[in-house]
N, C-alpha and C. Protein backbone atom coordinates (compact mmCIF):
# COMPACT_ATOMS: atom_id res chain seq x y z
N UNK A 1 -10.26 -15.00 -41.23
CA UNK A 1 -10.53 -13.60 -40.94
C UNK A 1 -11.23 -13.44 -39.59
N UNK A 2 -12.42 -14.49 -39.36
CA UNK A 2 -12.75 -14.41 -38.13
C UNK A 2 -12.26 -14.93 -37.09
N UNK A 3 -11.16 -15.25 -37.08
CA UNK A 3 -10.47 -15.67 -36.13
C UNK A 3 -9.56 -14.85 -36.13
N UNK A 4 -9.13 -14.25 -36.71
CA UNK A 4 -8.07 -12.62 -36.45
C UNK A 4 -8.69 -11.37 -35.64
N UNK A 5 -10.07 -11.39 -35.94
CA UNK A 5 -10.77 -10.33 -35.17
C UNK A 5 -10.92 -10.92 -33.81
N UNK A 6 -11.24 -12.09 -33.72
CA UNK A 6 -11.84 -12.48 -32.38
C UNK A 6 -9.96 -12.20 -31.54
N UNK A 7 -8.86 -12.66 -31.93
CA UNK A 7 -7.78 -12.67 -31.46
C UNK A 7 -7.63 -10.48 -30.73
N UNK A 8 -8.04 -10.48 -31.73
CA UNK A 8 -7.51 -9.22 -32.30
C UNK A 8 -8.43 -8.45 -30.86
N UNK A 9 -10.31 -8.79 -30.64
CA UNK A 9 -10.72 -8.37 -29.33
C UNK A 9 -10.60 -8.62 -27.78
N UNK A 10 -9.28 -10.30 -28.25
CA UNK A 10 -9.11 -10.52 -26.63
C UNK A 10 -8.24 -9.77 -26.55
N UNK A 11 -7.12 -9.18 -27.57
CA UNK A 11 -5.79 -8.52 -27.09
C UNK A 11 -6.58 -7.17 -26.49
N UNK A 12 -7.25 -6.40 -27.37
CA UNK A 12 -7.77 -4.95 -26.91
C UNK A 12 -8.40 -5.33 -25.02
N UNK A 13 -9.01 -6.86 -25.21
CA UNK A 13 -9.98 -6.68 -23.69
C UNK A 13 -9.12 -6.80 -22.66
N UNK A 14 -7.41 -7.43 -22.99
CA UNK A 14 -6.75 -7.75 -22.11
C UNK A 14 -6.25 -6.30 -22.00
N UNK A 15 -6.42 -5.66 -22.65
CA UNK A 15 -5.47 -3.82 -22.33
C UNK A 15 -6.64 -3.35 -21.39
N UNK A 16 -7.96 -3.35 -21.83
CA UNK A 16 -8.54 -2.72 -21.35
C UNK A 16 -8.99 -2.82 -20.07
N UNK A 17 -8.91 -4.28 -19.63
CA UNK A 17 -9.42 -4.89 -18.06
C UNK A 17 -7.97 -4.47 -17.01
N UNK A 18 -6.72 -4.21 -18.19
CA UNK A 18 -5.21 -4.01 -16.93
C UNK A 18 -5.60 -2.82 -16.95
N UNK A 19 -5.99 -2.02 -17.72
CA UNK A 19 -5.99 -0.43 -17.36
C UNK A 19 -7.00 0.16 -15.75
N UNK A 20 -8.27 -0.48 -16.66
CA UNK A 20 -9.48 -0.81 -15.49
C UNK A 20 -9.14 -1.26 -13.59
N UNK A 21 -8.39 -2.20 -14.38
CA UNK A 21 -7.85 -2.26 -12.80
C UNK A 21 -6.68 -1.70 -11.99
N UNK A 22 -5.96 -1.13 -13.16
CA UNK A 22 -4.74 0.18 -12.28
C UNK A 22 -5.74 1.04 -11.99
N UNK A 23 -7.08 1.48 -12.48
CA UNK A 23 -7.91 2.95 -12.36
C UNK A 23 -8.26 2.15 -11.05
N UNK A 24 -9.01 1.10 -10.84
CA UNK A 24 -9.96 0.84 -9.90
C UNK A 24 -9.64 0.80 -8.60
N UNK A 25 -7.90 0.26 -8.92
CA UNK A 25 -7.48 -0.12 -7.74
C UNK A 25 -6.36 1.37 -7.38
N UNK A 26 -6.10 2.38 -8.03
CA UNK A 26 -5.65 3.33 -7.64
C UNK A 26 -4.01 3.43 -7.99
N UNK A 27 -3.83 2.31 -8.41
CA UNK A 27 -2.81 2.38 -8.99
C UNK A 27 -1.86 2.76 -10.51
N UNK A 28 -2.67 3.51 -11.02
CA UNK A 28 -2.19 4.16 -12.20
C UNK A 28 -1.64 5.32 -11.73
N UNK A 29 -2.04 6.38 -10.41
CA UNK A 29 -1.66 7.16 -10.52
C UNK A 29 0.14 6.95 -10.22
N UNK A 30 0.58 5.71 -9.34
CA UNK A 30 1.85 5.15 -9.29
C UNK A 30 2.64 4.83 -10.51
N UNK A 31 1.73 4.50 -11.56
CA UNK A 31 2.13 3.60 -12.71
C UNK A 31 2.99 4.83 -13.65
N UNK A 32 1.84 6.12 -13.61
CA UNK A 32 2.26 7.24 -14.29
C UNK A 32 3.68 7.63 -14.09
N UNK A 33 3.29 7.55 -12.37
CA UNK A 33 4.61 8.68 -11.94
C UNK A 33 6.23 7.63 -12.31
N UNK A 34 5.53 6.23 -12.25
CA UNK A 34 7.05 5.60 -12.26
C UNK A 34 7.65 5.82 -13.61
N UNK A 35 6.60 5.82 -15.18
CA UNK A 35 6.99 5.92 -16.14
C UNK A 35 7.93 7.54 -15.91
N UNK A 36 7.05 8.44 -15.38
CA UNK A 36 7.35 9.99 -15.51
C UNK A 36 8.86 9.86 -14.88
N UNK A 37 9.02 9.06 -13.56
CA UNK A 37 10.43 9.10 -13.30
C UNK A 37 11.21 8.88 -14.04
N UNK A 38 11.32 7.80 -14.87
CA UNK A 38 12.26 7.25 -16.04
C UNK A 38 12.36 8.45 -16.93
N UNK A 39 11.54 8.97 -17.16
CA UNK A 39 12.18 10.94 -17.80
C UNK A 39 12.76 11.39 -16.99
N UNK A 40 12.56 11.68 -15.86
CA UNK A 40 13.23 12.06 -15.14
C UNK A 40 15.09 11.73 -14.84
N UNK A 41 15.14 10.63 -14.95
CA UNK A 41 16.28 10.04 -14.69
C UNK A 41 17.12 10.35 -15.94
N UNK A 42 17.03 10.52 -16.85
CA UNK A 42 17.56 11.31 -18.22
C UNK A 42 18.14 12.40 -18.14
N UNK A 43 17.67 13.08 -17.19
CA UNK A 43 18.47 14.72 -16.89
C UNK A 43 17.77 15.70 -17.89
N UNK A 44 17.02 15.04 -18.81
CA UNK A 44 16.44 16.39 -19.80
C UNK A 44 15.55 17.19 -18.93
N UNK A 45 15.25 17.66 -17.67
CA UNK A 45 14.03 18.09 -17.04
C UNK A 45 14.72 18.69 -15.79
N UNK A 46 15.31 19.60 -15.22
CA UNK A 46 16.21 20.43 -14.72
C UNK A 46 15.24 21.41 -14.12
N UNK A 47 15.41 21.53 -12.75
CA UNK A 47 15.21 22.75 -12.22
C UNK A 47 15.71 24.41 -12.66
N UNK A 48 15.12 24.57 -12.57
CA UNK A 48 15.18 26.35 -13.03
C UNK A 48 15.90 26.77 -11.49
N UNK A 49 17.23 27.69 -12.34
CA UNK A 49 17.64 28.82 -10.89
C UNK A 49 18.04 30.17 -11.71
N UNK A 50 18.32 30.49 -10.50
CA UNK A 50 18.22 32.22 -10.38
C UNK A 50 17.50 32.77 -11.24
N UNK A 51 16.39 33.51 -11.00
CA UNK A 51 15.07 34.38 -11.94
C UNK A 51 16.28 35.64 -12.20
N UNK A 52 15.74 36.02 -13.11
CA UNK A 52 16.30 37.72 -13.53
C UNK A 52 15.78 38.55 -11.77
N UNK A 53 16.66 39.55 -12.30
CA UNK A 53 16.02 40.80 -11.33
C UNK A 53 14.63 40.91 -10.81
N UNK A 54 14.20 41.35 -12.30
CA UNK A 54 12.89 42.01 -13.25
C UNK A 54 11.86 40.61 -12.44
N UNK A 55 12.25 39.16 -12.38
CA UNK A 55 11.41 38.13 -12.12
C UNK A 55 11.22 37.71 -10.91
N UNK A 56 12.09 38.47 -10.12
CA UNK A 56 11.67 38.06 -8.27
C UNK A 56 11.28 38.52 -7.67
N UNK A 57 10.05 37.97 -7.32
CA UNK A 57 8.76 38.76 -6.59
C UNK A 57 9.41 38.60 -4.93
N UNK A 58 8.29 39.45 -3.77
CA UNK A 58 8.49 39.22 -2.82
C UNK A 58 7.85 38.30 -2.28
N UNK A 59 8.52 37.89 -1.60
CA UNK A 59 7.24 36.37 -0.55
C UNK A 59 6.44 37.27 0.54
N UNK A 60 5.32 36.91 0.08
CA UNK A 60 4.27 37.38 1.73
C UNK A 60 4.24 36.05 2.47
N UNK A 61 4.80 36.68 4.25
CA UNK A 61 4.90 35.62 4.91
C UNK A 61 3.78 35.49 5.68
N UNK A 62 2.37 36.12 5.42
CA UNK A 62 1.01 35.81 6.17
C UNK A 62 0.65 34.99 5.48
N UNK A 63 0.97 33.90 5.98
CA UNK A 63 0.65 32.47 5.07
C UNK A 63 0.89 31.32 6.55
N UNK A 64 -0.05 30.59 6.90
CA UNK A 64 -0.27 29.73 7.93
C UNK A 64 0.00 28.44 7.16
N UNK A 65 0.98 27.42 8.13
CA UNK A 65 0.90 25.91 7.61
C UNK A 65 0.73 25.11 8.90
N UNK A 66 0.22 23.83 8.61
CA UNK A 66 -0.24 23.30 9.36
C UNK A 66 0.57 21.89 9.18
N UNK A 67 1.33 20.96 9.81
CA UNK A 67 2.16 20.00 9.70
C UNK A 67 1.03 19.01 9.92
N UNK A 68 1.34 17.45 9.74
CA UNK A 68 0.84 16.26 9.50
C UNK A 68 0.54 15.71 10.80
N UNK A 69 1.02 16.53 11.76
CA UNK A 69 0.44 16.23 13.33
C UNK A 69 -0.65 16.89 14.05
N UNK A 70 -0.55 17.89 13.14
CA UNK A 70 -1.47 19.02 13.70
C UNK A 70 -1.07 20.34 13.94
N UNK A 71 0.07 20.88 14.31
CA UNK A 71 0.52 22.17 14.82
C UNK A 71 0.74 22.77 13.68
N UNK A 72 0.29 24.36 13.73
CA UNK A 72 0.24 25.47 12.77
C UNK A 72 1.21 26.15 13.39
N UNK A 73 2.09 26.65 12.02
CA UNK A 73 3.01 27.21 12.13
C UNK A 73 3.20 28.53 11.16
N UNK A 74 3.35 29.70 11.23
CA UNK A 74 3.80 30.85 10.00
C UNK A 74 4.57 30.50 9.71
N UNK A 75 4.50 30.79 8.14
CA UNK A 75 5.66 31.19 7.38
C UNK A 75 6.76 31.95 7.83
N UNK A 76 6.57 33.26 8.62
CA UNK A 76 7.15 34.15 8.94
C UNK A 76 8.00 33.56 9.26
N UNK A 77 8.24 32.34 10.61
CA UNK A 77 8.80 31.77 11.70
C UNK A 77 9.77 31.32 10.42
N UNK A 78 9.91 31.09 9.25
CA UNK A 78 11.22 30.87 8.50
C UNK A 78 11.82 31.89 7.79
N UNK A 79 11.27 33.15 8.34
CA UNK A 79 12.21 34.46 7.48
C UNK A 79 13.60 34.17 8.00
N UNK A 80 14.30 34.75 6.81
CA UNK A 80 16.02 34.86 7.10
C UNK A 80 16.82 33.69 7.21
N UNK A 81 16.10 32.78 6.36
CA UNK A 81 16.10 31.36 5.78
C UNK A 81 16.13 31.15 4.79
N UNK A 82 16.66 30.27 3.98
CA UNK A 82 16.52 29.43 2.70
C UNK A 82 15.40 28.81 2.82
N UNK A 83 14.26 29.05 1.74
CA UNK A 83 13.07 27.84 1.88
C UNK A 83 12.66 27.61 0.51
N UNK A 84 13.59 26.01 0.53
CA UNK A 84 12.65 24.96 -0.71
C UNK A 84 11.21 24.81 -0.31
N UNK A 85 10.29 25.34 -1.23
CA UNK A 85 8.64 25.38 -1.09
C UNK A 85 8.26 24.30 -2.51
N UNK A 86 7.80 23.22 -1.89
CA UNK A 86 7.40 22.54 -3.49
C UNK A 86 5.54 22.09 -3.15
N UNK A 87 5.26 22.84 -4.03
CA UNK A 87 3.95 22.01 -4.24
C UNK A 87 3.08 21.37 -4.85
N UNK A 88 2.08 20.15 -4.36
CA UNK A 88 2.07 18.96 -4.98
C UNK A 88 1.05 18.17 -4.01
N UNK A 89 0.55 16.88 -4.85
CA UNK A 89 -0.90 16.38 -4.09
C UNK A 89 -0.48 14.75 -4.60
N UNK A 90 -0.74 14.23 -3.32
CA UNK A 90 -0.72 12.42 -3.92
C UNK A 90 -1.08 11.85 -5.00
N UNK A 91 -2.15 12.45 -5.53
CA UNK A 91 -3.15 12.40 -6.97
C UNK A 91 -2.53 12.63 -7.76
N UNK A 92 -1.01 13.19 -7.83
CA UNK A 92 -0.58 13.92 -9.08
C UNK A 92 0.46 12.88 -9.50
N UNK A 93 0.58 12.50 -10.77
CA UNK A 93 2.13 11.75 -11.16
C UNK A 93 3.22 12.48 -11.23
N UNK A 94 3.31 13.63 -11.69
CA UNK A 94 4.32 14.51 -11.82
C UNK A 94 4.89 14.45 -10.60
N UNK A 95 4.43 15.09 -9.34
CA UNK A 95 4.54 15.25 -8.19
C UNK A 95 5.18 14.07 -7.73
N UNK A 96 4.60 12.65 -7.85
CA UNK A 96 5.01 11.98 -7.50
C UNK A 96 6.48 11.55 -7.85
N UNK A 97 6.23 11.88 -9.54
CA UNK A 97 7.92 10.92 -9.85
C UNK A 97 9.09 12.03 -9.02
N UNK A 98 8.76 13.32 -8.86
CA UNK A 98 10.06 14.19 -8.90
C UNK A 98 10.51 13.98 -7.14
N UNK A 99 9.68 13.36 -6.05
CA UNK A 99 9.61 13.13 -4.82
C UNK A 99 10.73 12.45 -4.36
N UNK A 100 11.18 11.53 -4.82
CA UNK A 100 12.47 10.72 -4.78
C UNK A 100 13.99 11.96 -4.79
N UNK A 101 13.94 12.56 -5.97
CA UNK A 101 14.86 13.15 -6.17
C UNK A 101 14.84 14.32 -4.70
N UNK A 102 13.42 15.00 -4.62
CA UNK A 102 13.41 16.10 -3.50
C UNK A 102 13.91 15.21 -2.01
N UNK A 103 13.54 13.93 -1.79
CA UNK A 103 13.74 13.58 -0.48
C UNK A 103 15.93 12.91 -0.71
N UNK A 104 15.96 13.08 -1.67
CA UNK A 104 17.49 12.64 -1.48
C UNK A 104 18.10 13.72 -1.64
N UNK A 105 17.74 14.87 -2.43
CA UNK A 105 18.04 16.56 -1.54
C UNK A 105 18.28 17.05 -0.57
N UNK A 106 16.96 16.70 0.24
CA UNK A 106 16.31 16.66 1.49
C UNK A 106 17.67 16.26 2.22
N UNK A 107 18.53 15.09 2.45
CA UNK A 107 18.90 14.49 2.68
C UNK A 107 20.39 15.13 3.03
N UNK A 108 20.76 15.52 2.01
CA UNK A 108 21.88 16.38 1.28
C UNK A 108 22.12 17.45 2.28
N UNK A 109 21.21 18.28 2.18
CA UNK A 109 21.47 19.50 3.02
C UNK A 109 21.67 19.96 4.16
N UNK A 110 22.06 21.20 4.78
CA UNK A 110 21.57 21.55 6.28
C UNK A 110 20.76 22.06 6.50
N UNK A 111 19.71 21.22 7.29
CA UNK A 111 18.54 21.86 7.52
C UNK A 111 18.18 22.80 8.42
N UNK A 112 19.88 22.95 8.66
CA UNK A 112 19.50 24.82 9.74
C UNK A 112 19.67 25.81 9.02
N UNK A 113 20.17 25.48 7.88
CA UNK A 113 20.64 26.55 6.75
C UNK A 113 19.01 27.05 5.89
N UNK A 114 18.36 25.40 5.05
CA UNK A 114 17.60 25.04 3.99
C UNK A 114 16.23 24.98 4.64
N UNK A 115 15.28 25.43 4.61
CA UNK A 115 14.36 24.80 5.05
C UNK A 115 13.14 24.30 4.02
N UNK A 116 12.68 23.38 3.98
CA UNK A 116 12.18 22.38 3.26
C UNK A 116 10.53 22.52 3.70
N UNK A 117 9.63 22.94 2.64
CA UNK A 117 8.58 22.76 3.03
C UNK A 117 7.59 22.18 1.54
N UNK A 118 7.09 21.04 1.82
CA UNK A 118 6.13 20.05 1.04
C UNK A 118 4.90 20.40 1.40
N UNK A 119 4.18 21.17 0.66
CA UNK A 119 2.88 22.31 0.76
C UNK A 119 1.30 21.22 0.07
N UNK A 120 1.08 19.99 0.76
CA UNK A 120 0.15 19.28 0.03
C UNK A 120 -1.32 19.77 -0.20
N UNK A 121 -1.62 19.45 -1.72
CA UNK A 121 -3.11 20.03 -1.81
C UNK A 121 -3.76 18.88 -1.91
N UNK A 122 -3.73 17.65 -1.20
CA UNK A 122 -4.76 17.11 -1.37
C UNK A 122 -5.70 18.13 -0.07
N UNK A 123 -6.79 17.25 -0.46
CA UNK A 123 -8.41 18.16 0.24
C UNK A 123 -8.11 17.33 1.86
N UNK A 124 -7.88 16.43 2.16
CA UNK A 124 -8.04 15.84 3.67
C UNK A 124 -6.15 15.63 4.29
N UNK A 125 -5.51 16.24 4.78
CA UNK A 125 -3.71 15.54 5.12
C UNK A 125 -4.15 14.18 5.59
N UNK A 126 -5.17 13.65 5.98
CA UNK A 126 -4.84 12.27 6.78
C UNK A 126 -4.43 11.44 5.19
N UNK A 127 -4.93 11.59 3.70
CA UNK A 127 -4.20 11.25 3.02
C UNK A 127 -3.21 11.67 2.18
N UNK A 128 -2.11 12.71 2.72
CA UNK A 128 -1.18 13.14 2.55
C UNK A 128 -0.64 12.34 3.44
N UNK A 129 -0.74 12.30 4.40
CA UNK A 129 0.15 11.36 5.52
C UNK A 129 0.37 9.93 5.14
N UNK A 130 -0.75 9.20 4.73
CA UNK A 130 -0.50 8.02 4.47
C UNK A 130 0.15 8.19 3.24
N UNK A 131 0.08 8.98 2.47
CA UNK A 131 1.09 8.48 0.98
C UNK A 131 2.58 8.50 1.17
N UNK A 132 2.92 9.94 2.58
CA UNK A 132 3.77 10.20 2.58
C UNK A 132 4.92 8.93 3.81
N UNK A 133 3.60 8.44 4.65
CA UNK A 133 4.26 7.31 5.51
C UNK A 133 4.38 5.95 4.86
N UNK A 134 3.79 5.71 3.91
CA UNK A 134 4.07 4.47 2.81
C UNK A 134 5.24 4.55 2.47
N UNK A 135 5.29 6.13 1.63
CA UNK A 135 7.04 6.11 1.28
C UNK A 135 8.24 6.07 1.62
N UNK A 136 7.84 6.44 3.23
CA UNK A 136 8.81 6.46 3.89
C UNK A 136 9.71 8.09 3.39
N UNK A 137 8.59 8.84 3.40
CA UNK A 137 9.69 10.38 3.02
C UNK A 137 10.08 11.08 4.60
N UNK A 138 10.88 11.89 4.55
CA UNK A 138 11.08 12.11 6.12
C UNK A 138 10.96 13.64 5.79
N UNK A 139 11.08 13.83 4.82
CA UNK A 139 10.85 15.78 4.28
C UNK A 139 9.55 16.60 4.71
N UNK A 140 9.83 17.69 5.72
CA UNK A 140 8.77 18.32 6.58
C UNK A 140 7.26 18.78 5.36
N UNK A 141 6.16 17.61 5.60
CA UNK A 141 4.84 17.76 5.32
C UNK A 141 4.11 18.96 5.55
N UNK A 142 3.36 19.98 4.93
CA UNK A 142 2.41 20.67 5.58
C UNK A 142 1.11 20.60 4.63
N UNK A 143 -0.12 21.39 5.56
CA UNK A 143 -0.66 22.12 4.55
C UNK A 143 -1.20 23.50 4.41
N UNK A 144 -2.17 23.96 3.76
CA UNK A 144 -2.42 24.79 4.03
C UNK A 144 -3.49 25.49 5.14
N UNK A 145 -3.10 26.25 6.37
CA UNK A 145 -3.97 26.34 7.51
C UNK A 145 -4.28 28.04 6.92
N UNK A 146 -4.01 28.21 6.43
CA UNK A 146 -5.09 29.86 6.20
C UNK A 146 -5.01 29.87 4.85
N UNK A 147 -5.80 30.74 3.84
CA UNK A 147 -5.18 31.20 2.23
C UNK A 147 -3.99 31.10 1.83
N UNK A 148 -3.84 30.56 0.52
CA UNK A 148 -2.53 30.54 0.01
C UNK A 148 -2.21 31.67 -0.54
N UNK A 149 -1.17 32.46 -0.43
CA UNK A 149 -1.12 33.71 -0.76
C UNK A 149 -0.96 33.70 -2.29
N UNK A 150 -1.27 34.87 -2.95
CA UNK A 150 -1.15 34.66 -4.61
C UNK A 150 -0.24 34.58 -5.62
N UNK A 151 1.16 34.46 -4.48
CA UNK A 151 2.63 34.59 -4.84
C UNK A 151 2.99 33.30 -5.08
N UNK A 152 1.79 32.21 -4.54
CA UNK A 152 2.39 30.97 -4.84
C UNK A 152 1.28 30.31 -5.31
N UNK A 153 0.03 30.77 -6.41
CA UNK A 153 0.02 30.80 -6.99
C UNK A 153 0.23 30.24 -8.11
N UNK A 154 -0.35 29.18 -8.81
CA UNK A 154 0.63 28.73 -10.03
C UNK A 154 -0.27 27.89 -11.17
N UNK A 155 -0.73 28.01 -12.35
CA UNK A 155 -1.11 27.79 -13.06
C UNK A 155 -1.41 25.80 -12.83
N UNK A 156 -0.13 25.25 -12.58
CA UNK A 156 -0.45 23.30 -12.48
C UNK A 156 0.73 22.74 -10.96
N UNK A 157 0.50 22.04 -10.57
CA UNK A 157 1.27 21.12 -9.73
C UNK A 157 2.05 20.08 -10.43
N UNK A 158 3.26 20.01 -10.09
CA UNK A 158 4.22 20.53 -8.88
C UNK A 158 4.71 21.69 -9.20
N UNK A 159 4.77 22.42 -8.28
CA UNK A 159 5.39 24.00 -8.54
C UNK A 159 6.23 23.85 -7.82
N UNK A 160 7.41 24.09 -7.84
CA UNK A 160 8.60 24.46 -6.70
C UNK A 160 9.40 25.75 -6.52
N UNK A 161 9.20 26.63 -5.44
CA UNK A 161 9.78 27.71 -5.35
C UNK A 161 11.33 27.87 -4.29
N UNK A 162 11.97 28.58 -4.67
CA UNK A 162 13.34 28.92 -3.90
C UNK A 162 13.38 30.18 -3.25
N UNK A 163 13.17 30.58 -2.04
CA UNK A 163 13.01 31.68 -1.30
C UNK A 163 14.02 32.42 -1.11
N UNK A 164 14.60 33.60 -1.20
CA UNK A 164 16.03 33.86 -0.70
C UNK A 164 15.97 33.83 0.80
N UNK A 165 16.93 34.37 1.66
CA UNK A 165 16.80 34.56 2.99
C UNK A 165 16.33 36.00 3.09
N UNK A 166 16.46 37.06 1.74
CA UNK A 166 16.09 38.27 1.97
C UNK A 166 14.63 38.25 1.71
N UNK A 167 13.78 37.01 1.86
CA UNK A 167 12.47 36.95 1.06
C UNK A 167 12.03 37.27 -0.25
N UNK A 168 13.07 36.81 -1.38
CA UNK A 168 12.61 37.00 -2.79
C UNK A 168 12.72 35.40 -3.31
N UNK A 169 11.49 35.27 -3.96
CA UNK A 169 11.45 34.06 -4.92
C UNK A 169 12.72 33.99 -6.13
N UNK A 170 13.64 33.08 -5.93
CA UNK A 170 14.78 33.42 -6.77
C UNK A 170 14.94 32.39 -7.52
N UNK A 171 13.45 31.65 -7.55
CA UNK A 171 13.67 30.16 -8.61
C UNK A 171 12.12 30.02 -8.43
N UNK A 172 11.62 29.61 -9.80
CA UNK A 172 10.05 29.28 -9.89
C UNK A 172 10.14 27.76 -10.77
N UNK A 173 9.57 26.53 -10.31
CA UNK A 173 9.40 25.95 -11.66
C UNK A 173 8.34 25.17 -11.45
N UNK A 174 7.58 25.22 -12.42
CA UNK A 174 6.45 25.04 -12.87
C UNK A 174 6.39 23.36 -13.59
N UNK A 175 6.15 22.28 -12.87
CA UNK A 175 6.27 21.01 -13.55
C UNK A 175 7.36 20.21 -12.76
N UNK A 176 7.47 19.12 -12.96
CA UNK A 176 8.39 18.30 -12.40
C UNK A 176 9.69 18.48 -12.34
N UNK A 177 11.02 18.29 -11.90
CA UNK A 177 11.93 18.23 -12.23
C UNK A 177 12.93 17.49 -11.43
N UNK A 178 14.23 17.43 -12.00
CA UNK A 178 14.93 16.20 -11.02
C UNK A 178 15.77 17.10 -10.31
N UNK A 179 15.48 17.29 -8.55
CA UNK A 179 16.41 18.65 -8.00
C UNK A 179 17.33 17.86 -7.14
N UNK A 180 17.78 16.64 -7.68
CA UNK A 180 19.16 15.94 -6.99
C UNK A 180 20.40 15.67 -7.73
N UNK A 181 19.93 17.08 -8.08
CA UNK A 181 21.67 17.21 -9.32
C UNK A 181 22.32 18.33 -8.60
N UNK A 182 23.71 18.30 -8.92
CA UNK A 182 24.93 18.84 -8.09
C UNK A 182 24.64 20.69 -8.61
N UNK A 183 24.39 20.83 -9.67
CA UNK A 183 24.07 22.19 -9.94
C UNK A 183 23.03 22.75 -9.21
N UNK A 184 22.21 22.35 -8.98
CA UNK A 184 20.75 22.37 -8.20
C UNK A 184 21.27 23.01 -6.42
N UNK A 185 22.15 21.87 -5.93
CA UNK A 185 22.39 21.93 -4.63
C UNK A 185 23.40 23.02 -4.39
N UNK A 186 24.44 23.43 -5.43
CA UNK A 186 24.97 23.86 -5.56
C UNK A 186 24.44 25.81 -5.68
N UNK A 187 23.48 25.62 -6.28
CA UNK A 187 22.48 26.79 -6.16
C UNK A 187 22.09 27.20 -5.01
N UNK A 188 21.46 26.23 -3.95
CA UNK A 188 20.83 26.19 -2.78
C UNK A 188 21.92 26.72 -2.02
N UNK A 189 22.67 25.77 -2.04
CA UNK A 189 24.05 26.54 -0.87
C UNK A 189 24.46 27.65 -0.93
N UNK A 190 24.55 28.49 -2.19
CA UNK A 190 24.42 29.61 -2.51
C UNK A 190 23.92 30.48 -1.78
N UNK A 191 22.63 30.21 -2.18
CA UNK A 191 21.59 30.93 -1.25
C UNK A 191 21.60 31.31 0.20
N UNK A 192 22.57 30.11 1.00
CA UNK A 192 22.84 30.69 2.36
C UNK A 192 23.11 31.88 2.30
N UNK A 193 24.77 32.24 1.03
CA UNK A 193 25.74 32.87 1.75
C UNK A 193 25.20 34.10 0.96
N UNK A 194 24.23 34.43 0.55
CA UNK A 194 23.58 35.93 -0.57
C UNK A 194 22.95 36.59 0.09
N UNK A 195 23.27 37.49 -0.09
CA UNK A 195 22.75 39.35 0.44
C UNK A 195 22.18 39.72 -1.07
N UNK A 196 21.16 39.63 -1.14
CA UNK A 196 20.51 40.43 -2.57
C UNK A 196 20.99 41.72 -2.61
């Protein structure tokens, strides 16, 4: 019997010292997102398109961003545009697993048509930059250089919004999702050719 318990506290100390050291060393928040991807990769977790009528707010474009080099830019400067808006913080797993799918999107599109903006809340970009130059993502970084307006807004991270070109939010989703499916892009392209 006492040798079942003693077995029984190295197994618990060996869980507890790997956990300890994904926390310590910063790597759980990777560990999360890779499990979270493998949901992801299932297809059960789908971007949301087209809101009802009744559900599309207007975008206020007094909203300042600031890119990973330094230069601030308005929102405005993308009216009469398509703009994928996703937002999300290195810290987050969610955020993280669904990143793969957004940068092979990214990839997909025309970016004179689409415009792509990755809205990071961590508190400092110099570590938005490094998470984002580790990964090797090439999808336009910002953050926030004035108030976030209350239209974007959102109860948890990752939030991802779909802008029309007439400035109406015409897709909200709230949580991760995998947006490198053909219905998804297929939506987006849409969006060029719509006159609300």
């Amino acid at each position: 019997m006492k040798q079942k318990i003693i077995k029984e506290l190295k197994s618990w100390g060996i869980i507890v010292v790997l956990f300890l050291t994904l926390y310590l060393s910063g790597l759980h928040t990777e560990v999360a997102a890779f499990a979270q991807r493998i949901i992801l990769s299932t297809g059960l977790i789908a971007p949301d398109t087209e809101l009802s009528i009744e559900e599309k707010e207007d975008v206020d474009y007094n909203f300042k961003l600031q890119d990973l080099e330094g230069n601030v830019v308005s929102l405005s400067e993308f009216k009469n545009k398509v703009i994928f808006l996703n937002v999300w913080a290195s810290w987050c797993p969610p955020c993280i697993a669904e990143m793969p799918s957004i940068q092979s999107l990214y990839d997909k599109i025309d970016n004179d048509d689409i415009i792509f903006i990755m809205l990071s809340m961590d508190k400092k970009s110099a570590k938005a930059k490094k998470f984002i130059d580790r990964k090797k993502y090439t999808f336009p970084v910002y953050t926030a250089a004035s108030k976030v307006p209350d239209v974007f807004r959102a109860p948890s991270i990752p939030t991802t919004y779909v802008i029309s070109k007439e400035g109406k939010i015409v897709s909200k989703k709230v949580g991760m999702a995998n947006y490198d499916k053909k219905s998804f892009l297929k939506f987006l392209n849409k969006q060029t050719a719509s006159t609300d």
